[in-house]
PDB file of N, CA and C in Angstrom:
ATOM      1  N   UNK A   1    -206.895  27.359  27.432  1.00  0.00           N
ATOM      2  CA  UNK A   1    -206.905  27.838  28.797  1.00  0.00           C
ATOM      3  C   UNK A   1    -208.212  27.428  29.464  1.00  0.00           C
ATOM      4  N   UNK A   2    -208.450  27.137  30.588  1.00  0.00           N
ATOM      5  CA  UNK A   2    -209.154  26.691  31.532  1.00  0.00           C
ATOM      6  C   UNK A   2    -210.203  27.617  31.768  1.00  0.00           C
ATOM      7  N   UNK A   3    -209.699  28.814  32.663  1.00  0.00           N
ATOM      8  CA  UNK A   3    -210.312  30.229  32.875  1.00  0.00           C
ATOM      9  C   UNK A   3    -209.121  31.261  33.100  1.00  0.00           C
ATOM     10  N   UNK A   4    -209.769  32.469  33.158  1.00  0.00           N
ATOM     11  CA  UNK A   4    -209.197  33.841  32.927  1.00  0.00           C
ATOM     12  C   UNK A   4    -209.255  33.795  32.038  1.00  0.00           C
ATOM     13  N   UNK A   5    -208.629  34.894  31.138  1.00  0.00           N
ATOM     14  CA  UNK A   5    -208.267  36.192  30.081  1.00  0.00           C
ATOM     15  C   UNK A   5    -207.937  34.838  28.737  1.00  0.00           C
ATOM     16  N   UNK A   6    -208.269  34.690  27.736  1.00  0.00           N
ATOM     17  CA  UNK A   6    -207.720  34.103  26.814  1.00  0.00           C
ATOM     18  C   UNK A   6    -206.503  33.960  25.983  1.00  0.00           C
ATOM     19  N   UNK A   7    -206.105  33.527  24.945  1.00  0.00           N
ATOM     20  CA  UNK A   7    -204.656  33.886  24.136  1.00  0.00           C
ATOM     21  C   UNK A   7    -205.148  34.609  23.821  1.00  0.00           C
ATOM     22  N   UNK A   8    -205.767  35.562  23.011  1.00  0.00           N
ATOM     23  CA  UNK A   8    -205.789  36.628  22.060  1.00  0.00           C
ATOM     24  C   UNK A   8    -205.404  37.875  23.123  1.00  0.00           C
ATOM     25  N   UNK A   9    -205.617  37.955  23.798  1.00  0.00           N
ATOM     26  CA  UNK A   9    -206.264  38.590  25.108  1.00  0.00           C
ATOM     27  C   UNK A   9    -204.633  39.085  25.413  1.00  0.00           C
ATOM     28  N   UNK A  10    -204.169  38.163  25.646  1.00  0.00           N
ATOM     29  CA  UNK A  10    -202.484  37.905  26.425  1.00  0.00           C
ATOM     30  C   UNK A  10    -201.590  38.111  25.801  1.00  0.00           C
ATOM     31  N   UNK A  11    -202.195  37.899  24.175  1.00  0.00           N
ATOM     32  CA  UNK A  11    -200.779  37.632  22.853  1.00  0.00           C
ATOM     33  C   UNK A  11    -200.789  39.383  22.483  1.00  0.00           C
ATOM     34  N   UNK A  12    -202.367  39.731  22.571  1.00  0.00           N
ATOM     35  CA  UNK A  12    -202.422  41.475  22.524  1.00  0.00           C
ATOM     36  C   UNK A  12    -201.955  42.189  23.368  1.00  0.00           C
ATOM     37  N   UNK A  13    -201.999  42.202  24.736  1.00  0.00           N
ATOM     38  CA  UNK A  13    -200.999  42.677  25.527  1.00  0.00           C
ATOM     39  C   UNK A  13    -199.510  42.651  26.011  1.00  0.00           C
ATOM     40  N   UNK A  14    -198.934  41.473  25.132  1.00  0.00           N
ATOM     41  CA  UNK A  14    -197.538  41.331  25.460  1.00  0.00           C
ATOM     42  C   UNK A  14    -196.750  41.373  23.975  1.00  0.00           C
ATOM     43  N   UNK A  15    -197.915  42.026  23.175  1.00  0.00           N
ATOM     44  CA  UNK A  15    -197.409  42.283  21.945  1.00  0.00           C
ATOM     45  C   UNK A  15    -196.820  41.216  21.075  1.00  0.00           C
ATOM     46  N   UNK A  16    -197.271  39.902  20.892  1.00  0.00           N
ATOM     47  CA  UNK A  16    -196.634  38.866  20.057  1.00  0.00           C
ATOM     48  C   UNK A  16    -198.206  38.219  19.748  1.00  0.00           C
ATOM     49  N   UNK A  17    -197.326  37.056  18.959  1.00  0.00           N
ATOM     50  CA  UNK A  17    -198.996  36.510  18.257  1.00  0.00           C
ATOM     51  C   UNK A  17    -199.395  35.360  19.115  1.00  0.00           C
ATOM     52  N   UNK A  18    -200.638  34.741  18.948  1.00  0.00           N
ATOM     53  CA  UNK A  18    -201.577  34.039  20.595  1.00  0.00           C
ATOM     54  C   UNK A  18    -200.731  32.911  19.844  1.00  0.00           C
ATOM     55  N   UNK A  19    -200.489  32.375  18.557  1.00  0.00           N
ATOM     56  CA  UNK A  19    -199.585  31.000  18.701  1.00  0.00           C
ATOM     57  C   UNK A  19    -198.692  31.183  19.703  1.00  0.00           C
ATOM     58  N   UNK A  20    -197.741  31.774  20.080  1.00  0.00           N
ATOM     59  CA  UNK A  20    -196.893  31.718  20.896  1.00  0.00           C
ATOM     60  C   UNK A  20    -197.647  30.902  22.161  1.00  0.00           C
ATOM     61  N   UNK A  21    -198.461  32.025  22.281  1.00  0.00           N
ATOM     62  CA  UNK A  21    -199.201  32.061  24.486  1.00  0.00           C
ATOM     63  C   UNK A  21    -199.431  30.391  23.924  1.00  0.00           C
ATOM     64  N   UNK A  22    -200.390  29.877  22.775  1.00  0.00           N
ATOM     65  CA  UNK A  22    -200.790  28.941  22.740  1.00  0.00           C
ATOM     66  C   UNK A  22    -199.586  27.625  22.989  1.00  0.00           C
ATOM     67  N   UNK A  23    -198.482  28.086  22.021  1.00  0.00           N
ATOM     68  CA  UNK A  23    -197.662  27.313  22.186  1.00  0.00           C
ATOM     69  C   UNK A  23    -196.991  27.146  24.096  1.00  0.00           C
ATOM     70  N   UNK A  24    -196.670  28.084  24.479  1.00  0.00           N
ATOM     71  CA  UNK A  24    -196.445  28.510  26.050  1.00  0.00           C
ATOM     72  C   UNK A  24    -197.345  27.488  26.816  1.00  0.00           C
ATOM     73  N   UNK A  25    -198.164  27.730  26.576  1.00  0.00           N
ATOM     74  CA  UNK A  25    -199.135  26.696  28.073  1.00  0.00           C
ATOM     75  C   UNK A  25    -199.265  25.590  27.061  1.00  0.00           C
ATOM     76  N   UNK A  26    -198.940  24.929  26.070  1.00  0.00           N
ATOM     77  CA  UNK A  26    -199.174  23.493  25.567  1.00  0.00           C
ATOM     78  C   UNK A  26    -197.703  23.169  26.171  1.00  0.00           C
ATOM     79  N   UNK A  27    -196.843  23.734  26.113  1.00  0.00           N
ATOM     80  CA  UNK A  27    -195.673  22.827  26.888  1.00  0.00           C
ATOM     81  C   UNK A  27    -195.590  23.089  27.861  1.00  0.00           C
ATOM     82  N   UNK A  28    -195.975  24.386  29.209  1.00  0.00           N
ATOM     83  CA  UNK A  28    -196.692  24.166  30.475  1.00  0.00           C
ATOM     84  C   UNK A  28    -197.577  23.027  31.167  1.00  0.00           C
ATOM     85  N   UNK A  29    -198.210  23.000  30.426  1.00  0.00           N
ATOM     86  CA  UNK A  29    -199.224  21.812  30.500  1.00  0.00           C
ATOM     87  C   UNK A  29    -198.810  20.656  30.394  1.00  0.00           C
ATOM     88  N   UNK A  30    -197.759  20.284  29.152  1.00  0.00           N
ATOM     89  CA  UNK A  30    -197.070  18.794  29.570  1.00  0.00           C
ATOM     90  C   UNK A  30    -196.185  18.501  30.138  1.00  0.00           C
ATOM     91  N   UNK A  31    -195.368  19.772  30.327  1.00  0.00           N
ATOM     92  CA  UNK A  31    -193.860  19.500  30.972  1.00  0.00           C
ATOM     93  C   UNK A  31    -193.729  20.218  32.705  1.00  0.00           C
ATOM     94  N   UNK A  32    -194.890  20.959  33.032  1.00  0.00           N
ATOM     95  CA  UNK A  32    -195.147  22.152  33.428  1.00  0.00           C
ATOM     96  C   UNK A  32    -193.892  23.313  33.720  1.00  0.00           C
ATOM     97  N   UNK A  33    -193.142  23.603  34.649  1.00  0.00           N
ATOM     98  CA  UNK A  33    -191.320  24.936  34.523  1.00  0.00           C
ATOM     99  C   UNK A  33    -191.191  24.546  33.484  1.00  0.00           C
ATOM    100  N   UNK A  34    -190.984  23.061  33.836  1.00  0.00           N
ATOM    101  CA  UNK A  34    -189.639  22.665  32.796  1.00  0.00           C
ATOM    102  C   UNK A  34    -189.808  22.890  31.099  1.00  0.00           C
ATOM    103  N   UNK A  35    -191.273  23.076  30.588  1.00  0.00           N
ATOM    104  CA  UNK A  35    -191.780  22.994  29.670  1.00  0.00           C
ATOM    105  C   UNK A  35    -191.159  24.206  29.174  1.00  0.00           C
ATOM    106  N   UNK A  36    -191.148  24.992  29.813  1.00  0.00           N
ATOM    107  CA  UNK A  36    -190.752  26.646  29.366  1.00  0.00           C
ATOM    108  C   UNK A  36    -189.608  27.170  29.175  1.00  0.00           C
ATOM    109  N   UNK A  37    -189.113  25.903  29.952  1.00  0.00           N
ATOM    110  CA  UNK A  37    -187.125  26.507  29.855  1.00  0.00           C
ATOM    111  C   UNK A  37    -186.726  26.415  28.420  1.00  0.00           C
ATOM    112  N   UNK A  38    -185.894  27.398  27.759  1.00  0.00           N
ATOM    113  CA  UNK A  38    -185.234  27.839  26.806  1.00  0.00           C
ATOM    114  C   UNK A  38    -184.576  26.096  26.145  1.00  0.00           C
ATOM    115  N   UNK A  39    -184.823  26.190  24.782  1.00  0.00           N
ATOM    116  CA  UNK A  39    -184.278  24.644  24.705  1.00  0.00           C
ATOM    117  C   UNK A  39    -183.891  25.153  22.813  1.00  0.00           C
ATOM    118  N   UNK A  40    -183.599  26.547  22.669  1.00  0.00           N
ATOM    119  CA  UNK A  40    -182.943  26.994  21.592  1.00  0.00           C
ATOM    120  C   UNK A  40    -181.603  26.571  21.721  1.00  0.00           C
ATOM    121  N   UNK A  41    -180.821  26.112  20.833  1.00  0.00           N
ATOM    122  CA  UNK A  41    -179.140  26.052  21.105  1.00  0.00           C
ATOM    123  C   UNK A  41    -178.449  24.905  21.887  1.00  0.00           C
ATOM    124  N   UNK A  42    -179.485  23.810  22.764  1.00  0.00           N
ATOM    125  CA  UNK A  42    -179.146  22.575  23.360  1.00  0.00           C
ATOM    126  C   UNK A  42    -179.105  21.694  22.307  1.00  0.00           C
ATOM    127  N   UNK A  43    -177.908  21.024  21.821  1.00  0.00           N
ATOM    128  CA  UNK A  43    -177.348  20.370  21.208  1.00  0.00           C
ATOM    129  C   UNK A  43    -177.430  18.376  21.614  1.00  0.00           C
ATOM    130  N   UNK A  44    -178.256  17.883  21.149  1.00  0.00           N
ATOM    131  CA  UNK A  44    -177.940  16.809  21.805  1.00  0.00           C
ATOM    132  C   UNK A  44    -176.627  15.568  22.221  1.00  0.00           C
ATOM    133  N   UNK A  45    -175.754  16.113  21.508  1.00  0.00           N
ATOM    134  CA  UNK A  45    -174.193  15.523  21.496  1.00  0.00           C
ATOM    135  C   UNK A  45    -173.739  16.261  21.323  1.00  0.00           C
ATOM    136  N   UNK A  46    -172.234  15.757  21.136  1.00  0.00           N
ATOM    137  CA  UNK A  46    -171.134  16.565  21.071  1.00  0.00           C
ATOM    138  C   UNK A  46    -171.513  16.568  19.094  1.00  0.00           C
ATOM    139  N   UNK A  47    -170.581  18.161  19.273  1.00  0.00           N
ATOM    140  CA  UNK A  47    -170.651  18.725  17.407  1.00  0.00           C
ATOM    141  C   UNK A  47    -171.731  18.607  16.787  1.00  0.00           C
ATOM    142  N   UNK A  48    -172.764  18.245  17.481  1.00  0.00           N
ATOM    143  CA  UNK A  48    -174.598  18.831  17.020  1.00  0.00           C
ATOM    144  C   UNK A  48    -175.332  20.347  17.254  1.00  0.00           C
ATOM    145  N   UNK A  49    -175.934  20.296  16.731  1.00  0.00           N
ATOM    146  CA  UNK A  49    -176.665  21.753  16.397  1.00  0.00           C
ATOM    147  C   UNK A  49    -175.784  22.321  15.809  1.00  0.00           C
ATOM    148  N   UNK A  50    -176.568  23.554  15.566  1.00  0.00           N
ATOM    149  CA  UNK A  50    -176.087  24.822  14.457  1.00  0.00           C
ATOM    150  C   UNK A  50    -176.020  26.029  15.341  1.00  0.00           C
ATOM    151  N   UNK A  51    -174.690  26.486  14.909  1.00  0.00           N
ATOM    152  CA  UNK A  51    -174.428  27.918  16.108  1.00  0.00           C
ATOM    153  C   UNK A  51    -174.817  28.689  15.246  1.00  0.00           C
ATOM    154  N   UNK A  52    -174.999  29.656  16.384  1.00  0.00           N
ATOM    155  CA  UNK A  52    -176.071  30.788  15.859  1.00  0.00           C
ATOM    156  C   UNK A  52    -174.978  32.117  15.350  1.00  0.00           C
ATOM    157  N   UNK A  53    -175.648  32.130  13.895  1.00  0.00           N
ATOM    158  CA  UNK A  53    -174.844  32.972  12.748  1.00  0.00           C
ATOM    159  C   UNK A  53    -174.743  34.861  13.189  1.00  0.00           C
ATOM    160  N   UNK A  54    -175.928  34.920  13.892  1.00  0.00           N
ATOM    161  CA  UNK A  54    -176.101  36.490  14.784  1.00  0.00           C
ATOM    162  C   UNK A  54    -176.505  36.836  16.384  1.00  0.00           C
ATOM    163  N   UNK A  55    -175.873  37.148  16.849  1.00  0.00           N
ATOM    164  CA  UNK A  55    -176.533  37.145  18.344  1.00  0.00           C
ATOM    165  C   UNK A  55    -177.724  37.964  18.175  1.00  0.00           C
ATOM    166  N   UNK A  56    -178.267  37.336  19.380  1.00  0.00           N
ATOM    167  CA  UNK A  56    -179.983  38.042  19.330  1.00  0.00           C
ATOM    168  C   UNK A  56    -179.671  39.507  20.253  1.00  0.00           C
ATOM    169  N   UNK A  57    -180.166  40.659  19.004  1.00  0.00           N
ATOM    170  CA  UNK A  57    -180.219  41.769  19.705  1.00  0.00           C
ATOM    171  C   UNK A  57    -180.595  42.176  21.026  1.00  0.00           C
ATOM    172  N   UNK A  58    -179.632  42.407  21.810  1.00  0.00           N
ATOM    173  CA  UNK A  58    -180.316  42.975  23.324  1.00  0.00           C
ATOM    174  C   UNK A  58    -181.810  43.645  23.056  1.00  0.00           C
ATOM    175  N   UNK A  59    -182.284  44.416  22.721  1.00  0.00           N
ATOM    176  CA  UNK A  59    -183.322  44.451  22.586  1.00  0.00           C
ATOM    177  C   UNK A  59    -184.645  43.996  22.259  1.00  0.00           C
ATOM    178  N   UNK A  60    -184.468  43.000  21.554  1.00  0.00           N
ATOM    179  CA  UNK A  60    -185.532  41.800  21.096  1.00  0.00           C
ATOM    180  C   UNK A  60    -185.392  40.823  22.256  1.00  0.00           C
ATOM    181  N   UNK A  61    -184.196  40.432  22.358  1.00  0.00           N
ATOM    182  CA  UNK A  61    -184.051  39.596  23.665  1.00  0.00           C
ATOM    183  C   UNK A  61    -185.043  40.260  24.754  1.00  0.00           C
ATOM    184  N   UNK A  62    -184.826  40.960  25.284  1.00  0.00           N
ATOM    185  CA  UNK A  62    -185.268  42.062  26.796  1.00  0.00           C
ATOM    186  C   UNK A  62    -186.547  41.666  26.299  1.00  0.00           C
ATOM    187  N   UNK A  63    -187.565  42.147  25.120  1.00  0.00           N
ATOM    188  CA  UNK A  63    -188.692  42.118  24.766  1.00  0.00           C
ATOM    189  C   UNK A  63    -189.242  40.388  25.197  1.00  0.00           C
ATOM    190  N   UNK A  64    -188.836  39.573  24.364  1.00  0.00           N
ATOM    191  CA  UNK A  64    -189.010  38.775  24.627  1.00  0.00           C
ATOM    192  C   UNK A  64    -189.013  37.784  25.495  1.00  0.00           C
ATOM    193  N   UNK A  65    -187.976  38.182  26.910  1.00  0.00           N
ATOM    194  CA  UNK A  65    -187.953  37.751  28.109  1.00  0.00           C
ATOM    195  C   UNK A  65    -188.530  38.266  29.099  1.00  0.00           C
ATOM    196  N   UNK A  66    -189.258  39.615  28.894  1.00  0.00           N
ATOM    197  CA  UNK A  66    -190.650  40.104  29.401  1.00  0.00           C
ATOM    198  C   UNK A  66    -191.824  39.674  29.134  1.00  0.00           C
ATOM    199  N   UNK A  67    -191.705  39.109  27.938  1.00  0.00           N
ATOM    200  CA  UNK A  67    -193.390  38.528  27.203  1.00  0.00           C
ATOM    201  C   UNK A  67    -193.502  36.963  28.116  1.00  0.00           C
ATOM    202  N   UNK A  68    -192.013  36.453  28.142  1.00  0.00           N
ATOM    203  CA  UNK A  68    -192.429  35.177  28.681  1.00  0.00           C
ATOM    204  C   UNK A  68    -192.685  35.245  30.320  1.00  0.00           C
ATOM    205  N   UNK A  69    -191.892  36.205  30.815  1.00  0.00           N
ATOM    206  CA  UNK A  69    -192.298  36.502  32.379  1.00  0.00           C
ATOM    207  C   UNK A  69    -193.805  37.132  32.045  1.00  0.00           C
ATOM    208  N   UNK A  70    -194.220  37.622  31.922  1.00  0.00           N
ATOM    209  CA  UNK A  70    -195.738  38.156  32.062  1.00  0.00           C
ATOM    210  C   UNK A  70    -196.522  36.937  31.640  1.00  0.00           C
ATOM    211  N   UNK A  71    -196.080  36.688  30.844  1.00  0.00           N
ATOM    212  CA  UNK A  71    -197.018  35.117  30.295  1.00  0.00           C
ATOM    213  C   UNK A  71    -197.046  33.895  31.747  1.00  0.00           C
ATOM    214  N   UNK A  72    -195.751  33.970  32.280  1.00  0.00           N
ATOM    215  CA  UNK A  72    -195.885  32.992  33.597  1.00  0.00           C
ATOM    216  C   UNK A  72    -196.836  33.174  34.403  1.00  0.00           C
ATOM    217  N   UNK A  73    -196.514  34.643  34.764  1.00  0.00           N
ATOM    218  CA  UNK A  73    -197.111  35.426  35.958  1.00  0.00           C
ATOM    219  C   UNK A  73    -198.451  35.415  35.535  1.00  0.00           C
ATOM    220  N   UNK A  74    -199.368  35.164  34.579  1.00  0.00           N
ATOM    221  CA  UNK A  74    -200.983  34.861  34.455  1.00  0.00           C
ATOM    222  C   UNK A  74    -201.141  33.630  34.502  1.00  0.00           C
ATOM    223  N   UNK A  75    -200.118  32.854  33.978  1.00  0.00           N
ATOM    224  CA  UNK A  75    -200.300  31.112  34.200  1.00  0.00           C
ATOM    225  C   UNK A  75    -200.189  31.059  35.687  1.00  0.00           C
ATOM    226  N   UNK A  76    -199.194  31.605  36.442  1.00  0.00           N
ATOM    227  CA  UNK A  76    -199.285  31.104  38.145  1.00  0.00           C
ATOM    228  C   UNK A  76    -200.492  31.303  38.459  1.00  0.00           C
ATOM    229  N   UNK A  77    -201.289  33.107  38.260  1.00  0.00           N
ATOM    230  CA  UNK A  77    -202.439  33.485  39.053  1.00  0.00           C
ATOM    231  C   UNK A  77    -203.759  32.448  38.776  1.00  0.00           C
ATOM    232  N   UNK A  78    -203.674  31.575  37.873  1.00  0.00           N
ATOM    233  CA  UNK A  78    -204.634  30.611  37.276  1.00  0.00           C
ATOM    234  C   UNK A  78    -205.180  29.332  38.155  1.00  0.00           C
TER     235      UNK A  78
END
């Protein structure tokens, strides 16, 4: 990060570990939106990838689609 608040800082308040934040703004940084969009489950052809054996609990989901909105919302104010 450039300036403001650091990963540790961000990964402690949104409750996950700073690899993530770290990982988050390294593909911000090269891709910038687009870097962030969800790219779990995109298959590059037809009958590629592996379907997913459990859906992701509504609740981990919710968690985790708050961590990445709060994570934006300090990358915009930057």
């Amino acid at each position: 990060m450039k300036e403001g608040i650091g990963y540790e800082t961000v990964a402690k308040e949104l409750g996950i570990h700073h690899s993530m934040v770290q990982r988050w703004v390294k593909h911000y940084e090269q891709e910038g939106m687009k870097g962030l969009e969800e790219k779990r489950g995109k298959a590059k052809g037809p009958g590629k990838g592996r379907p997913r054996t459990r859906p992701e609990d509504p609740e981990t989901k919710i968690k985790r689609l708050e961590a990445e909105v709060e994570m934006l919302k300090k990358l915009l104010k930057m």
